[in-house]
N, C-alpha and C. Protein backbone atom coordinates (compact mmCIF):
# COMPACT_ATOMS: atom_id res chain seq x y z
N UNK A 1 -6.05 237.05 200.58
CA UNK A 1 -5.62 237.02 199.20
C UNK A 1 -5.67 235.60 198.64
N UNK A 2 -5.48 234.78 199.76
CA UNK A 2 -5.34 233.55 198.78
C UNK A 2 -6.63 232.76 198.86
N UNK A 3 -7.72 233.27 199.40
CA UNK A 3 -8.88 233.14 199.63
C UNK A 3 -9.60 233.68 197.94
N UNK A 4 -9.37 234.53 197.83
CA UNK A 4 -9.57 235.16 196.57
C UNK A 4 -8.91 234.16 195.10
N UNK A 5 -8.00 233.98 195.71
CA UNK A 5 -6.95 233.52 194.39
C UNK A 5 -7.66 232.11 194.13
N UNK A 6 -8.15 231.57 195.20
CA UNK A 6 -8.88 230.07 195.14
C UNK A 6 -10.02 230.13 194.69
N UNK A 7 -11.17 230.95 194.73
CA UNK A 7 -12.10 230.95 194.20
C UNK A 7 -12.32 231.25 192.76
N UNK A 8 -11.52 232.58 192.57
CA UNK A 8 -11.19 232.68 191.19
C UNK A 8 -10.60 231.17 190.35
N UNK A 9 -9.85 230.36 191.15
CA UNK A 9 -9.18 229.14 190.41
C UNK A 9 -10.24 228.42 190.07
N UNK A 10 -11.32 228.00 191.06
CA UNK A 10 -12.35 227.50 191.62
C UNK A 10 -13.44 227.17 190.18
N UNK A 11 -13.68 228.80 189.92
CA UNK A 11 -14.24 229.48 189.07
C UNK A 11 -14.18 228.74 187.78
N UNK A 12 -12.43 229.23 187.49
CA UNK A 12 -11.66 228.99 186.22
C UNK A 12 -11.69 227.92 185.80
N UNK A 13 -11.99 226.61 186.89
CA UNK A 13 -11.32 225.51 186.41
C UNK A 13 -13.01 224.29 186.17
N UNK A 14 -14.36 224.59 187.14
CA UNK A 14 -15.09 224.28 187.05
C UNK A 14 -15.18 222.91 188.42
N UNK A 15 -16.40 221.95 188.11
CA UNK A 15 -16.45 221.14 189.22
C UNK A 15 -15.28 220.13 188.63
N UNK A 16 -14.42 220.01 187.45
CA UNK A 16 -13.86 218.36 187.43
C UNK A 16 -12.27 218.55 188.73
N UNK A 17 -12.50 220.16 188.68
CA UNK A 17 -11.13 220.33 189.47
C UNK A 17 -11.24 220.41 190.74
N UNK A 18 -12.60 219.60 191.22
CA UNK A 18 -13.32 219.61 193.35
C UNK A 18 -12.20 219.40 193.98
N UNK A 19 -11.58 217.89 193.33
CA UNK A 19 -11.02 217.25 194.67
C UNK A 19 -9.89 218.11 194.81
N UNK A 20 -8.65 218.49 193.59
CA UNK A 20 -7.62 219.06 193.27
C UNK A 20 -7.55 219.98 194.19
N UNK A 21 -8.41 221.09 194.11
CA UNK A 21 -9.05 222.45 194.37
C UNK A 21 -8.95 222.08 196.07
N UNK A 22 -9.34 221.46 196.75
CA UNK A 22 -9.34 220.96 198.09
C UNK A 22 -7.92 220.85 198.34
N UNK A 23 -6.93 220.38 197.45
CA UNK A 23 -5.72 220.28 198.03
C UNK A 23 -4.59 221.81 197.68
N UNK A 24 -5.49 222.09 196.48
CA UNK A 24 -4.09 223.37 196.19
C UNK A 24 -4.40 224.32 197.22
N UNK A 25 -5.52 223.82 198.10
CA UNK A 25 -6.11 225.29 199.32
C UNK A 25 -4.77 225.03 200.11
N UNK A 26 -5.28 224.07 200.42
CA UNK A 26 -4.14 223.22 201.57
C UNK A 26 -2.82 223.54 201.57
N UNK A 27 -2.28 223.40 200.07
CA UNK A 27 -0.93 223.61 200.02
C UNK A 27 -0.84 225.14 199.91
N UNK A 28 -1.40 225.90 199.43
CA UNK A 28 -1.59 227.29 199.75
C UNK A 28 -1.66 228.27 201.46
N UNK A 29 -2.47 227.32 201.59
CA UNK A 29 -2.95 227.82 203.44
C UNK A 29 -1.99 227.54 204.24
N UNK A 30 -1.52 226.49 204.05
CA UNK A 30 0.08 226.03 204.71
C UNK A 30 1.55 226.48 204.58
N UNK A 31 1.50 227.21 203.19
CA UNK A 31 2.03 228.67 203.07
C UNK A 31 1.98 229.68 203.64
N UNK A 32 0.95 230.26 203.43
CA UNK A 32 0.78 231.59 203.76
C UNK A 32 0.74 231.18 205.42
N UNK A 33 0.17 230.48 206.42
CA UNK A 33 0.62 230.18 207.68
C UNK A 33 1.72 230.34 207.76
N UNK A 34 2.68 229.96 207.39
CA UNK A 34 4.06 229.89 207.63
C UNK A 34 4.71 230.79 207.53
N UNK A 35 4.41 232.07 206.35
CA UNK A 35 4.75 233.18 206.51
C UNK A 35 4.21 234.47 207.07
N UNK A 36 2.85 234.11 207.75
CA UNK A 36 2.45 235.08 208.48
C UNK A 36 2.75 234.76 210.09
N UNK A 37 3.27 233.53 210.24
CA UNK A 37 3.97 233.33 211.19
C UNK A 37 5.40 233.64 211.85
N UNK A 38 5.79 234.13 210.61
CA UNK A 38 7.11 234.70 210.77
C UNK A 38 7.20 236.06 210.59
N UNK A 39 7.17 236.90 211.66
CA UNK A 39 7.51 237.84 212.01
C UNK A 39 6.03 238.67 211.07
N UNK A 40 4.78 238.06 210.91
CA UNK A 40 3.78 238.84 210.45
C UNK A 40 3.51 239.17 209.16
N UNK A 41 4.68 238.11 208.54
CA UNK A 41 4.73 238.45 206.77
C UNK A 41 3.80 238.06 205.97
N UNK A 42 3.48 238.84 204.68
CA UNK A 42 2.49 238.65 204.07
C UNK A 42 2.91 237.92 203.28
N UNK A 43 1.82 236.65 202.67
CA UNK A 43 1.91 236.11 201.61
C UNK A 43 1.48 236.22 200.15
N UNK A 44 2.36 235.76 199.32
CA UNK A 44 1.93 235.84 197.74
C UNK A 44 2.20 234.66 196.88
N UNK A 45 1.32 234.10 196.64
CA UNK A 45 1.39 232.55 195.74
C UNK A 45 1.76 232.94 194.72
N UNK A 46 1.97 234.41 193.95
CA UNK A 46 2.78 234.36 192.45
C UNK A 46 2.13 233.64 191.42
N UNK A 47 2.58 233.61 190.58
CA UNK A 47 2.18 232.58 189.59
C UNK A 47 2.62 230.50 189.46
N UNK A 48 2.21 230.22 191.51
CA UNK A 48 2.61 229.16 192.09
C UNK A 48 1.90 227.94 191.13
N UNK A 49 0.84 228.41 190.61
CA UNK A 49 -0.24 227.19 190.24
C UNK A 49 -0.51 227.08 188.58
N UNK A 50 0.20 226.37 188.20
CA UNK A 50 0.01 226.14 186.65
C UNK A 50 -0.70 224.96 186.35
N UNK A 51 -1.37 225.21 185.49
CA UNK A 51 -2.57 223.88 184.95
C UNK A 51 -2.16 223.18 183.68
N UNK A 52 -1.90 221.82 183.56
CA UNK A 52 -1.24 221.35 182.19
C UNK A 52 -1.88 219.79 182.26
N UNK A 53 -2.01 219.25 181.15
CA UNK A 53 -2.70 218.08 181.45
C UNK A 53 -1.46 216.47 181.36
N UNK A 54 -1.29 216.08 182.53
CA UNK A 54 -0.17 215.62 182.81
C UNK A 54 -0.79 213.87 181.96
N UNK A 55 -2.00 213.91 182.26
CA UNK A 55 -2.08 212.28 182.04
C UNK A 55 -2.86 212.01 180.68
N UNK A 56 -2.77 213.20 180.23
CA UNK A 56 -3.50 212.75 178.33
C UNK A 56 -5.38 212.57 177.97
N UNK A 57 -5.93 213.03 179.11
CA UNK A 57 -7.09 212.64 179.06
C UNK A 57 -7.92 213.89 178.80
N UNK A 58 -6.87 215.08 178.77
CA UNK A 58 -8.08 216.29 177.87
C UNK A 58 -8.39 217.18 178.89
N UNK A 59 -8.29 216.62 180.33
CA UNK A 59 -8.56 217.74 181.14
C UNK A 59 -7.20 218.20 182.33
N UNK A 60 -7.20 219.27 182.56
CA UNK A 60 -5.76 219.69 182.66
C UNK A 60 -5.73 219.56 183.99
N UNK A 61 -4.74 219.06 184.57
CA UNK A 61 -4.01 218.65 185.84
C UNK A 61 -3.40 220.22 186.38
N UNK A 62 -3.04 219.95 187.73
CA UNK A 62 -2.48 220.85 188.47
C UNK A 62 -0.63 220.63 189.01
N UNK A 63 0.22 221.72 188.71
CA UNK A 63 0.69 221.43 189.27
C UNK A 63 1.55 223.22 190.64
N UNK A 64 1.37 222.63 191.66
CA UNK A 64 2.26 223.98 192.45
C UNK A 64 3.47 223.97 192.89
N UNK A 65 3.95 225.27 192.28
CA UNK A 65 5.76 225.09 192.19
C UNK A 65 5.87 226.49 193.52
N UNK A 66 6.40 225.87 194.45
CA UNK A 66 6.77 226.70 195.94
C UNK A 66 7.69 227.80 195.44
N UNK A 67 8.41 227.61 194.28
CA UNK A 67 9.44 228.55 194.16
C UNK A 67 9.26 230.11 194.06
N UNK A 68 7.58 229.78 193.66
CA UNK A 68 7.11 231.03 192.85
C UNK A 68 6.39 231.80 194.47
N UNK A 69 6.30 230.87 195.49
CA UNK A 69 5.92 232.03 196.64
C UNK A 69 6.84 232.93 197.08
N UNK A 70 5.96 233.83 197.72
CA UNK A 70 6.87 234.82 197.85
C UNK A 70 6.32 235.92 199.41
N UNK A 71 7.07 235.72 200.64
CA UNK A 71 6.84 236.33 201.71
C UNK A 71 7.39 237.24 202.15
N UNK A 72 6.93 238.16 202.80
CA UNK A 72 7.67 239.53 202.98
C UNK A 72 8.81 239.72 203.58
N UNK A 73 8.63 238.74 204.52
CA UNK A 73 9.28 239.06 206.00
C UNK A 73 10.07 237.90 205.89
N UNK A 74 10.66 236.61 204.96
CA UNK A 74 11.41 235.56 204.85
C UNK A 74 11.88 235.31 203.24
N UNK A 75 12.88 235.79 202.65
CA UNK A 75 13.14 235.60 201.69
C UNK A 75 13.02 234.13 200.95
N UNK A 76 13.74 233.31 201.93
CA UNK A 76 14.18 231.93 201.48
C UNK A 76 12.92 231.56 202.34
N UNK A 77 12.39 231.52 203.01
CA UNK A 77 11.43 230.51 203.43
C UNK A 77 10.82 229.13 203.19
N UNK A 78 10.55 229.28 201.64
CA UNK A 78 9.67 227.96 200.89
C UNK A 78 10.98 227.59 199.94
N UNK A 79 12.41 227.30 200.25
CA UNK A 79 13.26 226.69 199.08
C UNK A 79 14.30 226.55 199.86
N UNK A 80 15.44 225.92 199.61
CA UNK A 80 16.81 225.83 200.42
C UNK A 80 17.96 225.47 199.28
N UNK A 81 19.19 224.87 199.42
CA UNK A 81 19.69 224.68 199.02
C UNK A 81 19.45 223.18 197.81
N UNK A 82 18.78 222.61 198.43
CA UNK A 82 18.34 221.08 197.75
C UNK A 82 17.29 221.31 196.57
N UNK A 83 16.85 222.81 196.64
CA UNK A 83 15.75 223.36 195.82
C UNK A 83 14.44 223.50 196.48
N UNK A 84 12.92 223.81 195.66
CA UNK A 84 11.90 224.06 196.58
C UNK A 84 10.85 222.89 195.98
N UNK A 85 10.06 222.70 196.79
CA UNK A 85 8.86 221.64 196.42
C UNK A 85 8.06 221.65 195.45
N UNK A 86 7.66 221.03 194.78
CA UNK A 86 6.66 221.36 193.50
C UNK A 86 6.03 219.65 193.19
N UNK A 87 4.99 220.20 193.52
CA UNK A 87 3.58 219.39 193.80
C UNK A 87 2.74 219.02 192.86
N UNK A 88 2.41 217.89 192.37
CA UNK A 88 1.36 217.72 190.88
C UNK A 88 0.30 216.94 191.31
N UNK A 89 -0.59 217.48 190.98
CA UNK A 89 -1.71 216.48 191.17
C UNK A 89 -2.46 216.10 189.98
N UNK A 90 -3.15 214.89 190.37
CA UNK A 90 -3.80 213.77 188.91
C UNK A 90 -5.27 213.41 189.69
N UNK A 91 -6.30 214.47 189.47
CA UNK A 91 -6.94 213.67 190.18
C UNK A 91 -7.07 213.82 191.86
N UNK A 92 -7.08 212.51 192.52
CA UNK A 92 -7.23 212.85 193.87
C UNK A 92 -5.65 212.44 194.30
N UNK A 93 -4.42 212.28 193.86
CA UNK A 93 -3.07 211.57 193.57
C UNK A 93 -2.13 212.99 193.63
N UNK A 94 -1.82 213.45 194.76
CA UNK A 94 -0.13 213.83 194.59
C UNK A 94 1.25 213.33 194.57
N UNK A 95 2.17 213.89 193.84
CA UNK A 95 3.07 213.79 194.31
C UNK A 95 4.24 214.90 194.45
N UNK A 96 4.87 214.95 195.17
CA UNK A 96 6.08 215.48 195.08
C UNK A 96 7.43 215.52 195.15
N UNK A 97 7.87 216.27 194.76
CA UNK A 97 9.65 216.52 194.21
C UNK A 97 10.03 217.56 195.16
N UNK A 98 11.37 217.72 195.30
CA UNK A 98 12.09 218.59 195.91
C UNK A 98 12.89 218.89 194.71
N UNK A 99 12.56 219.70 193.99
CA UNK A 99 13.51 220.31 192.67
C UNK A 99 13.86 221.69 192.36
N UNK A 100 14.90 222.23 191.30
CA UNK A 100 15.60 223.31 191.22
C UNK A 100 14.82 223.63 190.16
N UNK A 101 13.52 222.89 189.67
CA UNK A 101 13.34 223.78 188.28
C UNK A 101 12.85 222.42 187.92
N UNK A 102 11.76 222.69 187.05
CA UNK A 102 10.81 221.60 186.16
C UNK A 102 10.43 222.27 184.97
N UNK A 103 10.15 220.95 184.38
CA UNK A 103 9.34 221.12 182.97
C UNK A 103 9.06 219.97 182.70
N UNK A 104 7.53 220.37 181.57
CA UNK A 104 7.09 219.50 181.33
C UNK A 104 7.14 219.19 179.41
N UNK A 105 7.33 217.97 179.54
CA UNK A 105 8.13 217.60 177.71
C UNK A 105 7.24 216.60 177.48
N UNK A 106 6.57 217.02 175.68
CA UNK A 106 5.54 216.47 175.38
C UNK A 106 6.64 215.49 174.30
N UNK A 107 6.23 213.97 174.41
CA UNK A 107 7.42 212.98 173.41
C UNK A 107 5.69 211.87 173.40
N UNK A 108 5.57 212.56 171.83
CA UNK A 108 4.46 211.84 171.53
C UNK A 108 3.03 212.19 172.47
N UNK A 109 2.38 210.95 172.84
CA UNK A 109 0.99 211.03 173.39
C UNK A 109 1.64 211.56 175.11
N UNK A 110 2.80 211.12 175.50
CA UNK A 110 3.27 211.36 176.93
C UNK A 110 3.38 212.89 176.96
N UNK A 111 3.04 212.90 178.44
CA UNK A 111 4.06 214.18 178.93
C UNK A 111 4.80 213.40 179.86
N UNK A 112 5.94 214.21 180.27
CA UNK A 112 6.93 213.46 181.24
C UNK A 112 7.31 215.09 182.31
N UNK A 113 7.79 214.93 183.37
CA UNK A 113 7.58 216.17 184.04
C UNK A 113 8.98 216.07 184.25
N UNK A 114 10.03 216.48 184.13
CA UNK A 114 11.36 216.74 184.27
C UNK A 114 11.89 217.50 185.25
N UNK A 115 12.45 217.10 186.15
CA UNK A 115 13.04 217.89 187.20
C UNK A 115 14.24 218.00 187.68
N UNK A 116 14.81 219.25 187.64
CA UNK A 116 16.16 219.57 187.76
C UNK A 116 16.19 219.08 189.24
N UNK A 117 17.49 218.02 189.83
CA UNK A 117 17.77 217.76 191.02
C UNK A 117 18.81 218.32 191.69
N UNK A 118 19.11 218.37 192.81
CA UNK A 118 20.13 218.06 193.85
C UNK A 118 21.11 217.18 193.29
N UNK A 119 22.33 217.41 193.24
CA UNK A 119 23.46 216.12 192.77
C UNK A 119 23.90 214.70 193.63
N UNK A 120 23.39 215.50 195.04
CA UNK A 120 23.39 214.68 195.76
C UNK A 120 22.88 213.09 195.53
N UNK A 121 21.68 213.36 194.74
CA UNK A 121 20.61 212.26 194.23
C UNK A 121 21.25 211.71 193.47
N UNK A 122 22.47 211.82 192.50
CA UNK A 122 23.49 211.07 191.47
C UNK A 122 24.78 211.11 191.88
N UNK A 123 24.61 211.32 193.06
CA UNK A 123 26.41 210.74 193.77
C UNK A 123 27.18 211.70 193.15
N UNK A 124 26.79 212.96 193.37
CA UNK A 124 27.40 214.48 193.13
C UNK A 124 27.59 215.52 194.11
N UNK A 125 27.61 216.68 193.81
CA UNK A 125 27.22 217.60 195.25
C UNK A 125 25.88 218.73 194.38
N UNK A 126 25.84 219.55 195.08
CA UNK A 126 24.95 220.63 194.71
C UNK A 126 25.43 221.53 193.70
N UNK A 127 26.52 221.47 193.16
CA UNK A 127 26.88 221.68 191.58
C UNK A 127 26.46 221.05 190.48
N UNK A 128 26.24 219.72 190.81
CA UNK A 128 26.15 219.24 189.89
C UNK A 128 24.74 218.87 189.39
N UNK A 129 23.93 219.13 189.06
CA UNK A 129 22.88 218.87 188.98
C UNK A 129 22.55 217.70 187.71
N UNK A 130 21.40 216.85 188.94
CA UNK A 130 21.09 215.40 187.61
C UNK A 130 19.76 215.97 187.45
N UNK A 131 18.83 214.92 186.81
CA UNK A 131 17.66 215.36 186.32
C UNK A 131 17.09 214.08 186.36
N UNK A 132 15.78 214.05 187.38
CA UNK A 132 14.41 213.01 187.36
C UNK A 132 13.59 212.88 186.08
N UNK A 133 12.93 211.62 185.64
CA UNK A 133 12.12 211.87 184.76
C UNK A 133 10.40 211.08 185.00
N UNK A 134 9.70 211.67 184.82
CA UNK A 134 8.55 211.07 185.75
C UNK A 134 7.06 211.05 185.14
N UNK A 135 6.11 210.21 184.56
CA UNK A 135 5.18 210.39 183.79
C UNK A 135 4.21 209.25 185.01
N UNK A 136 3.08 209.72 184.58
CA UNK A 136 1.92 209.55 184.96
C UNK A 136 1.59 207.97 184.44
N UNK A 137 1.44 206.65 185.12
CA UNK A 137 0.93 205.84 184.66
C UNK A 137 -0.23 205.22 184.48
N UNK A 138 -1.28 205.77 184.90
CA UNK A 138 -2.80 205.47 184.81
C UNK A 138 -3.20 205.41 186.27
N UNK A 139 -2.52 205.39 187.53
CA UNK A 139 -2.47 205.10 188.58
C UNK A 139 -1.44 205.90 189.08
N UNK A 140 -0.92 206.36 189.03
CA UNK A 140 0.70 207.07 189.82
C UNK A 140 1.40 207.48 188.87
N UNK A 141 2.58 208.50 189.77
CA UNK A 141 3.59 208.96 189.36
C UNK A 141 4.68 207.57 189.06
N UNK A 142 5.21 207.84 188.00
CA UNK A 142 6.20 206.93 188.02
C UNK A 142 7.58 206.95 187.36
N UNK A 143 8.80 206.72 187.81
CA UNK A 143 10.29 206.66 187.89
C UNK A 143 10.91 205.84 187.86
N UNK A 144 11.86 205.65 187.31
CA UNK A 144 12.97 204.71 187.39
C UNK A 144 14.22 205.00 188.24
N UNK A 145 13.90 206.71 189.05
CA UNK A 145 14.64 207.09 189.88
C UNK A 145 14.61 205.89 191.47
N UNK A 146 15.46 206.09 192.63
CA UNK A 146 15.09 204.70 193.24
C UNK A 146 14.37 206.12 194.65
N UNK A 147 13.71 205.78 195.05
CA UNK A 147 12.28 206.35 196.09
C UNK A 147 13.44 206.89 197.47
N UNK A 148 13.45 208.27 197.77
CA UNK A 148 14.46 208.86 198.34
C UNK A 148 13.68 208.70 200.13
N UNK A 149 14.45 207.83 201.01
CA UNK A 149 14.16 207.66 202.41
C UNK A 149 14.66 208.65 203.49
């Protein structure tokens, strides 16, 4: 299935999306491994892979939100309490978040990718949720959040 789902993307998106396309396999295949590893469950990427153009240049970026997989045989599998992974790529450039929920907010020529956090990350608990803010600088993701070790 997700063999299918990639080519169709493949398809959809043309050659500017090669390198991208090489990694959303990856993060896909490394999914569905994981849940056919567990106890034989099938995988479903959902509507994991949304296309939006993060860095202003006209052609639309990728980004995959784990939340949206979905395995038979492991409910929680791809998310926990801290939230689930969601992955953007620019190009040949990922990065990722461990978040409860994103969006992306257009303020002028920017987009900025907003991500609901863990409270933990603002000297809270898991009630409390803060929020990252993160835009594309011609070269990288970039934050004024401080880089989590």
């Amino acid at each position: 299935m997700t063999r299918i789902f990639m080519t169709l993307l493949a398809i959809a998106l043309g050659a500017t999306a090669a390198q991208a396309d090489g990694h959303i396999a990856d993060i896909l295949g490394e999914a569905e491994a994981a849940c056919t590893s567990f106890e034989n469950g099938t995988f479903d990427a959902g509507d994991a892979v949304t296309m939006v153009d993060l860095d202003g240049d006209g052609t639309e970026d990728t980004i995959v939100d784990e939340s949206r997989f979905a395995c038979s045989s492991a409910a929680s599998l791809y998310c926990g309490t801290g939230g689930c992974m969601v992955h953007a790529l620019v190009g040949g450039t990922e990065g990722k978040w461990l978040a409860k929920g994103w969006k992306v907010v257009e303020w002028g020529e920017d987009r900025i990718l907003l991500f609901a956090i863990h409270g933990a990350n603002c000297g809270g608990t898991n009630l409390r949720r803060c929020y990252e803010a993160v835009v594309w600088n011609g070269e990288a993701f970039s934050t004024v959040a401080p880089k989590v070790e």
